[in-house]
C-alpha atoms as a PDB file:
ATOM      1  CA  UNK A   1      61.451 109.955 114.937  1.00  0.00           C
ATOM      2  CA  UNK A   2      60.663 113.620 114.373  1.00  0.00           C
ATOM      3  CA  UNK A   3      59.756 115.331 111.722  1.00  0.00           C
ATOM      4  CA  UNK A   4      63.574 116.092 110.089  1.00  0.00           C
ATOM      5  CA  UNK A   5      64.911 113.113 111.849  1.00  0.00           C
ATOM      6  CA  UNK A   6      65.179 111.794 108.391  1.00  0.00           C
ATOM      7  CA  UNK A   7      67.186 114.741 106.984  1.00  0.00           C
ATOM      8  CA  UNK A   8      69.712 113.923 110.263  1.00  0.00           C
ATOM      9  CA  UNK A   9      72.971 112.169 110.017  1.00  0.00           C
ATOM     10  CA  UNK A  10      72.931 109.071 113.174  1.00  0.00           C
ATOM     11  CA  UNK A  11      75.444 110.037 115.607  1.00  0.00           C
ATOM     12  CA  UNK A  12      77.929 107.610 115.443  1.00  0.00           C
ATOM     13  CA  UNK A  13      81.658 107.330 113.749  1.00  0.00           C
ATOM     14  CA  UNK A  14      83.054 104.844 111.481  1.00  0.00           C
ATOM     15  CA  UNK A  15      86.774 104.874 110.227  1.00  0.00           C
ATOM     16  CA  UNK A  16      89.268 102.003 108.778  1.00  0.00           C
ATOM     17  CA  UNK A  17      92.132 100.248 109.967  1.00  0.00           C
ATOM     18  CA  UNK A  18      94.734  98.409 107.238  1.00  0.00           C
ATOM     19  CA  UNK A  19      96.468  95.283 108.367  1.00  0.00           C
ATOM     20  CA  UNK A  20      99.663  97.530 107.745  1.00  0.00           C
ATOM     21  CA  UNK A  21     101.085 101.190 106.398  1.00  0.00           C
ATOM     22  CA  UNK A  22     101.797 100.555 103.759  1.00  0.00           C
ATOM     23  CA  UNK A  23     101.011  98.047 100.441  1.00  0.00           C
ATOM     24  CA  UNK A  24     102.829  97.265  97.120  1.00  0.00           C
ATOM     25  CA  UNK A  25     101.520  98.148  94.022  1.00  0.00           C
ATOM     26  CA  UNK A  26      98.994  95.384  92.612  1.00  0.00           C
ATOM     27  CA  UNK A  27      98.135  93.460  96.296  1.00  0.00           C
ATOM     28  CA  UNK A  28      94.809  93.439  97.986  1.00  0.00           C
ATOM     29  CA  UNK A  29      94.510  96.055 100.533  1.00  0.00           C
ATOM     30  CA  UNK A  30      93.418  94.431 103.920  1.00  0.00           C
ATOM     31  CA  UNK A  31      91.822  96.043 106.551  1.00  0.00           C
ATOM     32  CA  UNK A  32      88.757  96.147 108.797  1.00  0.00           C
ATOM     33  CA  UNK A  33      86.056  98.641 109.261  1.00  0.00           C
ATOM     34  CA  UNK A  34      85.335 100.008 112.455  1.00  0.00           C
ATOM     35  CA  UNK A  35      81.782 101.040 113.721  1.00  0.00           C
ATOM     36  CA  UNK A  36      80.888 102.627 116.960  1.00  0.00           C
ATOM     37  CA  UNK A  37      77.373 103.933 117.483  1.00  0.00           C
ATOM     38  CA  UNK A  38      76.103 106.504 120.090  1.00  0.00           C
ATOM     39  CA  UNK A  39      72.112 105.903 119.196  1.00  0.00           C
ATOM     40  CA  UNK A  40      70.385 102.752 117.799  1.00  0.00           C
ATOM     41  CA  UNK A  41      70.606 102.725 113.806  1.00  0.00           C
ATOM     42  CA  UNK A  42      69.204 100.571 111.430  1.00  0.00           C
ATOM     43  CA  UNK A  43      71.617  99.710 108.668  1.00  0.00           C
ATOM     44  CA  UNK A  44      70.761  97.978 105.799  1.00  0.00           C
ATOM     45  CA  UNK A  45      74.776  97.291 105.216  1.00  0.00           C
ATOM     46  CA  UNK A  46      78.740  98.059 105.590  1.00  0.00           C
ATOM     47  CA  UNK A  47      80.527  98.578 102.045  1.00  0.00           C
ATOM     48  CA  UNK A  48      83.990 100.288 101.265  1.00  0.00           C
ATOM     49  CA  UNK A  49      84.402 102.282  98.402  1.00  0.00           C
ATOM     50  CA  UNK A  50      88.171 101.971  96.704  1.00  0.00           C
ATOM     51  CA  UNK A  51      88.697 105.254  94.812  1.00  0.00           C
ATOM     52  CA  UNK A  52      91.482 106.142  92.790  1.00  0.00           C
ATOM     53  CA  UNK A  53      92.207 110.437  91.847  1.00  0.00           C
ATOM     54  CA  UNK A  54      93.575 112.625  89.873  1.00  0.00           C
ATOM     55  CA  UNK A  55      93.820 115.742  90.915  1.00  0.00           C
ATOM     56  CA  UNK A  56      95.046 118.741  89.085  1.00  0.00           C
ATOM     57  CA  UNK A  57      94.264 122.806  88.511  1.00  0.00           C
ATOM     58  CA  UNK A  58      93.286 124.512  85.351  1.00  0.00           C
ATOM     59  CA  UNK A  59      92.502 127.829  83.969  1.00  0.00           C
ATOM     60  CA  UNK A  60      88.853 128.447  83.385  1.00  0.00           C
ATOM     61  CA  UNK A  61      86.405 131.573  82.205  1.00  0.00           C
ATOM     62  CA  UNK A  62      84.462 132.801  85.040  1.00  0.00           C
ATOM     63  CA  UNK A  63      81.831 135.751  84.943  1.00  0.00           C
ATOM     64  CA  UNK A  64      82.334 138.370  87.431  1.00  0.00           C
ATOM     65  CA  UNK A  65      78.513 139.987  88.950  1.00  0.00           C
ATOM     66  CA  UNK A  66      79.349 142.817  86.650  1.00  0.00           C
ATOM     67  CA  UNK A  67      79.433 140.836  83.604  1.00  0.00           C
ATOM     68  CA  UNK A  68      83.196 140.746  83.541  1.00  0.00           C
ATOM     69  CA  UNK A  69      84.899 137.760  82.299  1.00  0.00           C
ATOM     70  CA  UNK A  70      87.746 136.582  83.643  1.00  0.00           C
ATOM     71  CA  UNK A  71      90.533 133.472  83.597  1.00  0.00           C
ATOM     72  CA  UNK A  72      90.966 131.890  87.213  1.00  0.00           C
ATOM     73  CA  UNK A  73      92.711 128.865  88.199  1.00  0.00           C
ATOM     74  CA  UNK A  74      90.222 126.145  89.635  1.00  0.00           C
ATOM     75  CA  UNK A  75      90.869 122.498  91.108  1.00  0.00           C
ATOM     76  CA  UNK A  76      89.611 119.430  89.107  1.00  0.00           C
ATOM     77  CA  UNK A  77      89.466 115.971  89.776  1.00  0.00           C
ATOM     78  CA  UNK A  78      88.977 112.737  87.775  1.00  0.00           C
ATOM     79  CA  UNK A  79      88.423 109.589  88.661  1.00  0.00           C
ATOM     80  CA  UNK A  80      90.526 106.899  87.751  1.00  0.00           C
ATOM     81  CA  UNK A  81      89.453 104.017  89.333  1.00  0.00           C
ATOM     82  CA  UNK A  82      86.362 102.866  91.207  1.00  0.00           C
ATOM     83  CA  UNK A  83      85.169  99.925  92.888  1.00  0.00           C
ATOM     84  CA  UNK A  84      82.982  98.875  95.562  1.00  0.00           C
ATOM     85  CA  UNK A  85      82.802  96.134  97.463  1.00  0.00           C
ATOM     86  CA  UNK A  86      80.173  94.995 100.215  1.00  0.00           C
ATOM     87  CA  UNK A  87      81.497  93.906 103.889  1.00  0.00           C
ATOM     88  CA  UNK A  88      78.481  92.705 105.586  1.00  0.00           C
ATOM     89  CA  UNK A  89      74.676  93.175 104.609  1.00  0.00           C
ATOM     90  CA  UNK A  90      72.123  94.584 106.915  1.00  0.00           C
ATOM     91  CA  UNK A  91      72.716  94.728 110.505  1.00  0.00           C
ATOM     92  CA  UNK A  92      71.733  96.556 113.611  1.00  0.00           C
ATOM     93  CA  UNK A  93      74.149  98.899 115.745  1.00  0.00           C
ATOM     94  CA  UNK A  94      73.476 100.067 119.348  1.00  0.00           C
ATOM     95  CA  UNK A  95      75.377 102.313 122.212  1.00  0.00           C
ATOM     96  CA  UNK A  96      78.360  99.232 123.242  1.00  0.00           C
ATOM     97  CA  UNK A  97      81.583  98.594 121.705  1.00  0.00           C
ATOM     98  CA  UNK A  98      83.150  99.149 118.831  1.00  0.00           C
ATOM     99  CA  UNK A  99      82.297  96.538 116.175  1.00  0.00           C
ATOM    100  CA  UNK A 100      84.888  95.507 113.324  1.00  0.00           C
ATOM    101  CA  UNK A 101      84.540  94.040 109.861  1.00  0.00           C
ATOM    102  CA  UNK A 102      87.034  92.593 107.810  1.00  0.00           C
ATOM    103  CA  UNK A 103      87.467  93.827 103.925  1.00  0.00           C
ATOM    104  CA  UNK A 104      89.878  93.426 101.312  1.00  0.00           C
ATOM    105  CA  UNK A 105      89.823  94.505  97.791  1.00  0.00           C
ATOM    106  CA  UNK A 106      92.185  95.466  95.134  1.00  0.00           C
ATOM    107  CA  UNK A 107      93.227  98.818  93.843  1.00  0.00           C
ATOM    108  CA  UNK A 108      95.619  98.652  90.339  1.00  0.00           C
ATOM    109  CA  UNK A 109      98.199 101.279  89.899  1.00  0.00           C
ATOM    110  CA  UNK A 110      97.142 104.381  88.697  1.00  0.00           C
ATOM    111  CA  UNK A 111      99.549 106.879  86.882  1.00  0.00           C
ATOM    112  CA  UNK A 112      98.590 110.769  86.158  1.00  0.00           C
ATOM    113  CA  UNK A 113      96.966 111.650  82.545  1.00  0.00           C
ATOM    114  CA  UNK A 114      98.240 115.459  83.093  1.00  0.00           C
ATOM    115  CA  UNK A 115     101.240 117.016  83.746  1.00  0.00           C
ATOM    116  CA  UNK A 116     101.610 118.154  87.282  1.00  0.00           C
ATOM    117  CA  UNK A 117      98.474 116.308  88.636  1.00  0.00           C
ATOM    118  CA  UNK A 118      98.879 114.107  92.018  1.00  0.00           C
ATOM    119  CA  UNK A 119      96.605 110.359  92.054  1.00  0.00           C
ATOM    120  CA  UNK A 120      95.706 109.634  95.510  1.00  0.00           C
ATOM    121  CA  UNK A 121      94.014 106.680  96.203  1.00  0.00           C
ATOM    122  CA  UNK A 122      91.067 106.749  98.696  1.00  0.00           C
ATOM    123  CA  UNK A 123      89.234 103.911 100.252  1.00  0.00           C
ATOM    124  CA  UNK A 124      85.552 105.206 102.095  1.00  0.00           C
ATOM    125  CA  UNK A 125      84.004 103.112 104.858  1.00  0.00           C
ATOM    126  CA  UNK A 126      80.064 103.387 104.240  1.00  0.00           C
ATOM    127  CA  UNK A 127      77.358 102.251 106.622  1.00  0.00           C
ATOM    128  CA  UNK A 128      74.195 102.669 104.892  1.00  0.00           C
ATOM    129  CA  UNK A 129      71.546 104.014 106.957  1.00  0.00           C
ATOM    130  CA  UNK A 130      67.827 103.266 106.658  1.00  0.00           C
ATOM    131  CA  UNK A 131      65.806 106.430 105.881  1.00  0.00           C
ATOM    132  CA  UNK A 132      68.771 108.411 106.889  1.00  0.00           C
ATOM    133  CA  UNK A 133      72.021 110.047 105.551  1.00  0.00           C
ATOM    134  CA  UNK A 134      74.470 107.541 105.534  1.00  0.00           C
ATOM    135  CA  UNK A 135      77.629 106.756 108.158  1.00  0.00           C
ATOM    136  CA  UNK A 136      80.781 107.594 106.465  1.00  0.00           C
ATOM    137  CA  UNK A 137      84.620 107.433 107.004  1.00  0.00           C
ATOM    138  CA  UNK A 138      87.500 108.191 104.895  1.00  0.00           C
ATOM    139  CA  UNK A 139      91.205 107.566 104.609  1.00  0.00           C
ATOM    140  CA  UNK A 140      94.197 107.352 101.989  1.00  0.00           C
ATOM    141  CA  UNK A 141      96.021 104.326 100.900  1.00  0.00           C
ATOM    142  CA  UNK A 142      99.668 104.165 100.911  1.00  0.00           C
ATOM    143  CA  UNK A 143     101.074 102.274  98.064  1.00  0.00           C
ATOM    144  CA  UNK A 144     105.385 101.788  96.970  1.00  0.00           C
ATOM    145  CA  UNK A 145     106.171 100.553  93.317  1.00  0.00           C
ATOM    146  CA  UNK A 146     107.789  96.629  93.700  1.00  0.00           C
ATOM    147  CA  UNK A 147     111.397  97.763  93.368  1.00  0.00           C
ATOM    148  CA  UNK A 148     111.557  99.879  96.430  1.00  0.00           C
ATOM    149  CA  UNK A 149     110.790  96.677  98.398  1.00  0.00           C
ATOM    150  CA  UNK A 150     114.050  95.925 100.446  1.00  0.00           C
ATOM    151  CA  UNK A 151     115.170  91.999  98.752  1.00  0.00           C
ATOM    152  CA  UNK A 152     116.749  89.564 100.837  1.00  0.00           C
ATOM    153  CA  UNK A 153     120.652  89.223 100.207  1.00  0.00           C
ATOM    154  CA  UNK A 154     121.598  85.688  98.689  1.00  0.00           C
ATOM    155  CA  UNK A 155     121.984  82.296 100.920  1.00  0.00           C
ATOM    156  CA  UNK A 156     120.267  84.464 104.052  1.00  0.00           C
ATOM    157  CA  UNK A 157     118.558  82.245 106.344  1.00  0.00           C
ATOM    158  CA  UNK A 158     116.174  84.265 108.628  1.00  0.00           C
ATOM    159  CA  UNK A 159     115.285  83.131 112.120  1.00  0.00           C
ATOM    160  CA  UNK A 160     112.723  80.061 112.233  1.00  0.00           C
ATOM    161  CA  UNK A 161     113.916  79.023 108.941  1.00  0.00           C
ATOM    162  CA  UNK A 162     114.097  75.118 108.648  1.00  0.00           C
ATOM    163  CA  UNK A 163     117.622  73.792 108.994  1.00  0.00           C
ATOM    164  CA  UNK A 164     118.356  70.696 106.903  1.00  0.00           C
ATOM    165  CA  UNK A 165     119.219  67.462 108.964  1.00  0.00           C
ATOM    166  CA  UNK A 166     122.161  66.867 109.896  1.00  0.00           C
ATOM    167  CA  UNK A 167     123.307  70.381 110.144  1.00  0.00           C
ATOM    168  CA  UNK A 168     124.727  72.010 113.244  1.00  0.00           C
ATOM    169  CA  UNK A 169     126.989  71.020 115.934  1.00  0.00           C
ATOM    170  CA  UNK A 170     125.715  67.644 118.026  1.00  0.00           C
ATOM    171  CA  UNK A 171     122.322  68.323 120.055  1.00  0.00           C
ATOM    172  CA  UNK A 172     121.499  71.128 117.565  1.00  0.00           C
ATOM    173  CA  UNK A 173     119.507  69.306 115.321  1.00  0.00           C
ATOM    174  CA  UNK A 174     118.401  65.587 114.954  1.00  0.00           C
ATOM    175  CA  UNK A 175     120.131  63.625 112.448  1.00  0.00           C
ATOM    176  CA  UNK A 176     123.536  65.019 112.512  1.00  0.00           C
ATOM    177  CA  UNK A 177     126.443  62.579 112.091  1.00  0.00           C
ATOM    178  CA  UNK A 178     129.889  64.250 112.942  1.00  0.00           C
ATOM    179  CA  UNK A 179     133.048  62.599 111.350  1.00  0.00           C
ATOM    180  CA  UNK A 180     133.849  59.748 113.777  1.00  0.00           C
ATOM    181  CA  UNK A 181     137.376  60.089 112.805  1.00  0.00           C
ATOM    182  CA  UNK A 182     137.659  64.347 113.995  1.00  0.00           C
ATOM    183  CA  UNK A 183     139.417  64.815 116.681  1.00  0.00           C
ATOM    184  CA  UNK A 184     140.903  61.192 116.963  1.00  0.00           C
ATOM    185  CA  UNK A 185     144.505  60.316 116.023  1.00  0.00           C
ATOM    186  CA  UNK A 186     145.171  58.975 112.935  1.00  0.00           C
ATOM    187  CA  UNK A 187     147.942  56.722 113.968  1.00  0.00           C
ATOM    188  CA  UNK A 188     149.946  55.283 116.701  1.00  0.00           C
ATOM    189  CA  UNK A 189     152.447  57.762 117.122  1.00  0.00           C
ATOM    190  CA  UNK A 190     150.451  60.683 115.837  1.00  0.00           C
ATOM    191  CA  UNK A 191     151.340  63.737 117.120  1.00  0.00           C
ATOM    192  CA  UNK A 192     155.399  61.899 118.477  1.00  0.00           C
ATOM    193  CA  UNK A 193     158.414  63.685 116.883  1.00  0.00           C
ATOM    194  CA  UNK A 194     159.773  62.000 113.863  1.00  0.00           C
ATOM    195  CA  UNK A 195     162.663  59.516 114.621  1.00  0.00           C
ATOM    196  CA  UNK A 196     165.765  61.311 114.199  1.00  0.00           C
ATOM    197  CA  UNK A 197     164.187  64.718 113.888  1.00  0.00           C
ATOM    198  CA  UNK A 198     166.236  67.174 114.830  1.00  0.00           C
ATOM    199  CA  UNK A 199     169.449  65.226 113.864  1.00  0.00           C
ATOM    200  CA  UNK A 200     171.589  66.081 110.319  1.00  0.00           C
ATOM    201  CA  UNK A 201     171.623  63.774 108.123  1.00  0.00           C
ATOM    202  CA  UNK A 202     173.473  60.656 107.639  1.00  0.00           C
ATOM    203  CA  UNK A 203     176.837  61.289 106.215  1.00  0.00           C
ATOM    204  CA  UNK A 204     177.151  65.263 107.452  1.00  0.00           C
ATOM    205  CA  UNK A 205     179.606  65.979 110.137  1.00  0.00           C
ATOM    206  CA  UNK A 206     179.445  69.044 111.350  1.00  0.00           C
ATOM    207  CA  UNK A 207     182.455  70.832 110.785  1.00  0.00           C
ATOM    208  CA  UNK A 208     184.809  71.179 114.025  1.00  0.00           C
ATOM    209  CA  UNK A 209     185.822  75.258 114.841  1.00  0.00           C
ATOM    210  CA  UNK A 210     189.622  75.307 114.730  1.00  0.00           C
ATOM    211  CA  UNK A 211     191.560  77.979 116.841  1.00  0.00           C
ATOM    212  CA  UNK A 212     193.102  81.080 115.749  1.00  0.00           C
ATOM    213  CA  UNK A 213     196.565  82.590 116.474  1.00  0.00           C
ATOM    214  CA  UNK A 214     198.032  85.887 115.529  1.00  0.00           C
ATOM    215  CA  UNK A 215     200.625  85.979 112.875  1.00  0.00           C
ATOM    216  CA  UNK A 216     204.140  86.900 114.714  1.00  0.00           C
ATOM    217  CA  UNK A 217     204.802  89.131 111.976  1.00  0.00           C
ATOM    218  CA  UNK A 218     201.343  91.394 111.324  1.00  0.00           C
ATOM    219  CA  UNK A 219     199.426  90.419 114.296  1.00  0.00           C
ATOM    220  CA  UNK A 220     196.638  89.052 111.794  1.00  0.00           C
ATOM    221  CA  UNK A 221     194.210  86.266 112.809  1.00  0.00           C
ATOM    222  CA  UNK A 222     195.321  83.111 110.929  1.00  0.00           C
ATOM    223  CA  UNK A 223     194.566  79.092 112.114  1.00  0.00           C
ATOM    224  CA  UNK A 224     197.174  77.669 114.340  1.00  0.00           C
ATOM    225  CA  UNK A 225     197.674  75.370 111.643  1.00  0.00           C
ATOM    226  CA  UNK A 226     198.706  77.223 108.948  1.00  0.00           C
ATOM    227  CA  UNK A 227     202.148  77.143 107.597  1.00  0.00           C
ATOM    228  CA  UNK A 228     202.072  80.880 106.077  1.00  0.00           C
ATOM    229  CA  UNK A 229     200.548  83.714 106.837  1.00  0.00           C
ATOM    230  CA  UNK A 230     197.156  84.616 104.723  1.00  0.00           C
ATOM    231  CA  UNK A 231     197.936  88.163 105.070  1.00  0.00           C
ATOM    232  CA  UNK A 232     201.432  89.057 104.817  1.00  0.00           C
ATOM    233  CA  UNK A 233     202.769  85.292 103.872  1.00  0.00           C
ATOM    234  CA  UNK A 234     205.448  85.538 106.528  1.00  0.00           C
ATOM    235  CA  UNK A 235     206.646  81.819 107.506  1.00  0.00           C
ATOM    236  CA  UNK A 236     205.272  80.778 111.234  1.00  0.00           C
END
């Protein structure tokens, strides 16, 4: 190693990977951290650093070369939140493949202390190198409050989901027991017409259409049988 080896960052990238896009407020984020090294380096571990900030602008005093004082607007950031947690202790990386770790750890939801600041939650990938500035990779973490979760509507059954016995058609699932009496008659003579359906009752005759004739006196339609006229009374 040279002389300002030691001042050098390794040449090599590291960068993270979550398990999806996007997490609900309060669960673990789950990932994996991904290191690929060009050189051999000496790493005394793999952590990730969950950060959680605020960031906002004020109006400070600055001094001007000339002694001048005046107001600017600057960027600020707090920090909200911070944990670390440690993937894998020391280990050694060479020129080959990509190597992966998995991590999770948990990140609470953070809310803004001052109007018109943004949070933004950060989680670093760190591979600490020995004698040497360390291998770093950052990325932001997407979260969505509980309630913006889509809900599954009432009595849906998703695919795969276990059907009770004895539900379904025959051959769809063990255990089911159709009525042995659907689809069977329930009688002899189901499905026969009725005896005497389509006959009148007992005791109705049906009436008996009697002709008509025209009165010799009007020419009106009267029965044959009538003694008078209906319309002029005229004697037939």
């Amino acid at each position: 190693m040279g002389l300002f080896d030691h001042l050098r960052a390794p040449k090599g990238k590291v960068w993270i990977s979550f398990d999806k896009p996007t997490f609900v407020e309060g669960e673990g984020v789950v990932g994996k951290v991904n290191v690929q090294a060009q050189e051999y380096i000496q790493s005394l571990g793999v952590r990730v650093e969950a950060r959680v900030f605020e960031n906002y602008e004020e109006m400070v005093w600055v001094t001007l070369p000339n002694n001048q004082r005046i107001q600017e607007r600057q960027r600020r950031q707090n920090v909200l939140f911070s944990r670390d947690v440690q993937v894998t202790g020391p280990n050694d990386f060479g020129s080959g493949p990509t190597q992966t770790f998995p991590f999770s750890v948990g990140i609470p939801p953070c809310r803004a202390t001052r109007g018109g600041a943004t949070v933004e939650n950060s989680i670093k990938a760190v591979v600490q190198v020995k004698g040497r500035p360390d291998l770093t990779g950052q990325t932001q973490v997407a979260f969505v409050p509980p309630s913006s979760m889509p809900q599954p509507m009432q009595g849906y059954m998703p695919p795969g989901y276990p059907v009770p016995q004895g539900y379904g058609p025959p051959g769809y699932n063990p255990g089911y027991n159709p009525n042995p009496a659907y689809g069977v008659p329930m009688g002899p003579g189901y499905g026969q017409p009725m005896p005497g359906y389509g006959m009148p009752p007992q005791g109705q005759v049906p009436q008996q259409q009697v002709a008509q004739v025209r009165c010799k006196y009007c020419q009106s339609l009267m029965n044959q049988n009538s003694a008078n006229c209906p319309n002029c009374g005229a004697h037939q």
